[in-house]
C-alpha atoms as a PDB file:
ATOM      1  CA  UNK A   1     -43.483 119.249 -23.224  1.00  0.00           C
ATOM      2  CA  UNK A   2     -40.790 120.647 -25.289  1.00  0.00           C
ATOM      3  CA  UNK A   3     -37.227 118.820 -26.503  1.00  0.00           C
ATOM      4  CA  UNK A   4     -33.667 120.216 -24.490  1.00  0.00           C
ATOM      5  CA  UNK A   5     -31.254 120.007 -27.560  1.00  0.00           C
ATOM      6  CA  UNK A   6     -27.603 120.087 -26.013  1.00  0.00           C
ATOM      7  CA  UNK A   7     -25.126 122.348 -27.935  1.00  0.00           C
ATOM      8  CA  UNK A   8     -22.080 121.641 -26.600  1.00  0.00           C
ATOM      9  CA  UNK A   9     -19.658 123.281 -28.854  1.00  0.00           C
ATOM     10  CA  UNK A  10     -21.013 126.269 -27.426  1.00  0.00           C
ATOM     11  CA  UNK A  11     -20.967 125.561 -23.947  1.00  0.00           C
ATOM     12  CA  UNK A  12     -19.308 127.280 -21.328  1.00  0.00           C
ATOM     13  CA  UNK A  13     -20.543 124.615 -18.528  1.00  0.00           C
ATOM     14  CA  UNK A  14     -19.038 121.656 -18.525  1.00  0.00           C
ATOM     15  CA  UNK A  15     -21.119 118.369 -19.863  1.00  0.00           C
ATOM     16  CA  UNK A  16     -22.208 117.085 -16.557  1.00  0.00           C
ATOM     17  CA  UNK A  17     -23.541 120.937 -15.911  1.00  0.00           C
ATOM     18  CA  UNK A  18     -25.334 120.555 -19.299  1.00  0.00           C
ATOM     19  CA  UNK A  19     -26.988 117.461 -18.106  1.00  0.00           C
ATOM     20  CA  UNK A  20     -28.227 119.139 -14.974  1.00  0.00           C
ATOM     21  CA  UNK A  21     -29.418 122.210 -16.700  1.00  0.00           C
ATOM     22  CA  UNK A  22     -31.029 119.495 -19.313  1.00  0.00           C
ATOM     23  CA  UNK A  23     -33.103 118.275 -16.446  1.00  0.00           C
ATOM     24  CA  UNK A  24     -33.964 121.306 -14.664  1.00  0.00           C
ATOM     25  CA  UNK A  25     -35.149 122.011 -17.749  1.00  0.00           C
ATOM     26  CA  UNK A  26     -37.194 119.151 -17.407  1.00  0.00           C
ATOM     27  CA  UNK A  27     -38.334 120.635 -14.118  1.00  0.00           C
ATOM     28  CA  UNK A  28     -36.783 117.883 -12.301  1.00  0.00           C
ATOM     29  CA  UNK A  29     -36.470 118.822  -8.356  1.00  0.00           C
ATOM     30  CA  UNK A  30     -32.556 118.347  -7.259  1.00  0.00           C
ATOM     31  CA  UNK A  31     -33.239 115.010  -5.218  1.00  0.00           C
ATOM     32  CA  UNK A  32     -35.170 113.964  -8.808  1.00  0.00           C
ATOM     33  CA  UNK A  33     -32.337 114.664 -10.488  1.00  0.00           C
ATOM     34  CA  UNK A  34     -29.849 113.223  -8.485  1.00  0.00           C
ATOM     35  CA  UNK A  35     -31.658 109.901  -8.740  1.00  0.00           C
ATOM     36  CA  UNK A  36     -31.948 109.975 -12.356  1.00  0.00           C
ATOM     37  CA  UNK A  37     -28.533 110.629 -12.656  1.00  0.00           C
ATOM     38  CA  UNK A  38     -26.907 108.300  -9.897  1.00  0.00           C
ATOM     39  CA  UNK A  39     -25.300 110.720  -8.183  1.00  0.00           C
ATOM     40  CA  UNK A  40     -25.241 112.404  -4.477  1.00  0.00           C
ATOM     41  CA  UNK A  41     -27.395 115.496  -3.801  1.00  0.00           C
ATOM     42  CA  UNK A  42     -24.909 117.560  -2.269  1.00  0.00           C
ATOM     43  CA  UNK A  43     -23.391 117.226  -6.063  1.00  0.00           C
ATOM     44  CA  UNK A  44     -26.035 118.045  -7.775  1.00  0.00           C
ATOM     45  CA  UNK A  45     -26.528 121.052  -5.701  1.00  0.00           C
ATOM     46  CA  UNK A  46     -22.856 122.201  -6.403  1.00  0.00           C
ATOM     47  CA  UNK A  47     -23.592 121.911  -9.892  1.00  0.00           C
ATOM     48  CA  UNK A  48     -26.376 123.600 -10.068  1.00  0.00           C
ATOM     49  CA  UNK A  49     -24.687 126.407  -7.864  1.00  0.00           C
ATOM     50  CA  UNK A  50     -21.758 126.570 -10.409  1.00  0.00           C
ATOM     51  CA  UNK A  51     -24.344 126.764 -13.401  1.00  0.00           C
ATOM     52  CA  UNK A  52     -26.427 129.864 -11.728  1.00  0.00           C
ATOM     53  CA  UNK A  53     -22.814 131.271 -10.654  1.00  0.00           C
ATOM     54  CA  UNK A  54     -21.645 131.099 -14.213  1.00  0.00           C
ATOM     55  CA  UNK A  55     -25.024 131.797 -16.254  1.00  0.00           C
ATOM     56  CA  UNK A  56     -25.278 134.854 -13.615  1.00  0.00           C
ATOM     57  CA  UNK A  57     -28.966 133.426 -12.367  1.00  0.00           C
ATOM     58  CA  UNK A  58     -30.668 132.588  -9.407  1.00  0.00           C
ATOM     59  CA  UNK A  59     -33.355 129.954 -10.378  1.00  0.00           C
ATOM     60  CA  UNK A  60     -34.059 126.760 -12.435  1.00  0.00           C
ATOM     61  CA  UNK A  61     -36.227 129.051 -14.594  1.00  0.00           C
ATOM     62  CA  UNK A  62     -33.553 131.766 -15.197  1.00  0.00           C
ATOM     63  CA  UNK A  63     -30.719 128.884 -16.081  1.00  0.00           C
ATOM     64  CA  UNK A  64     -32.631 127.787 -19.141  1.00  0.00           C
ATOM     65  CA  UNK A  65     -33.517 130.811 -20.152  1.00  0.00           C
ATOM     66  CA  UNK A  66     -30.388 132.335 -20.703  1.00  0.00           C
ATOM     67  CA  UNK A  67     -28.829 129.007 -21.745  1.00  0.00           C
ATOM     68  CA  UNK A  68     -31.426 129.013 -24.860  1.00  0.00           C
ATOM     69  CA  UNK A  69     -30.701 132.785 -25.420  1.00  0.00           C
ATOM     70  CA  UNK A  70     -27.070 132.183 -25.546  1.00  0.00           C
ATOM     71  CA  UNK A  71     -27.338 129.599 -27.899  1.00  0.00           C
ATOM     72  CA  UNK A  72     -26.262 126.938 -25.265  1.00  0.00           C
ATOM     73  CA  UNK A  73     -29.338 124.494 -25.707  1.00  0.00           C
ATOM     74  CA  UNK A  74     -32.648 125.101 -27.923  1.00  0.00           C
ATOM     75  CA  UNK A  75     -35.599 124.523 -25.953  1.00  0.00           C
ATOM     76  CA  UNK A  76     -38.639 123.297 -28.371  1.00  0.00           C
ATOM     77  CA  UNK A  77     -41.015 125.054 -28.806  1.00  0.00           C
ATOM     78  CA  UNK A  78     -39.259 127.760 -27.284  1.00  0.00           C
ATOM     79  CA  UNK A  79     -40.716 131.313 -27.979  1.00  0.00           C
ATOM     80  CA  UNK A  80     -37.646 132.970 -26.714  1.00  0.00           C
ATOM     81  CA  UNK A  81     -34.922 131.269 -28.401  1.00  0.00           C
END
């Protein structure tokens, strides 16, 4: 499995979105996430609403991909980026 390098600089999600995106990335399911982060579902759903709302994609899959391609995190190996 690859690493999720976090460019933040760049980002135009805030850090907690990053960290979401880092583990859906990690294909981590939402509840898995929300445990692993100490945090409620329902918020973990918003943010991952708000990152496919502002990334302009409708799956876990989709999210990192355009992330990487926009230079927002580097996904390695990543044969896209």
């Amino acid at each position: 499995m690859g690493t999720l390098l976090i460019d933040s600089e760049q980002a135009v999600i805030s850090p907690k979105q990053l960290r979401v995106l880092y583990e859906l990335g990690q294909e981590e399911s939402q509840k898995q996430i929300a445990r692993t982060l100490a945090i409620e579902p329902s918020t973990v759903k918003s943010h991952v609403d708000n990152i496919y709302l502002k990334l302009g994609c409708h799956n876990a899959a989709g999210a990192v991909f355009l992330a990487c391609e926009r230079g927002l995190i580097k996904w390695l190996p990543c044969v896209l980026c």
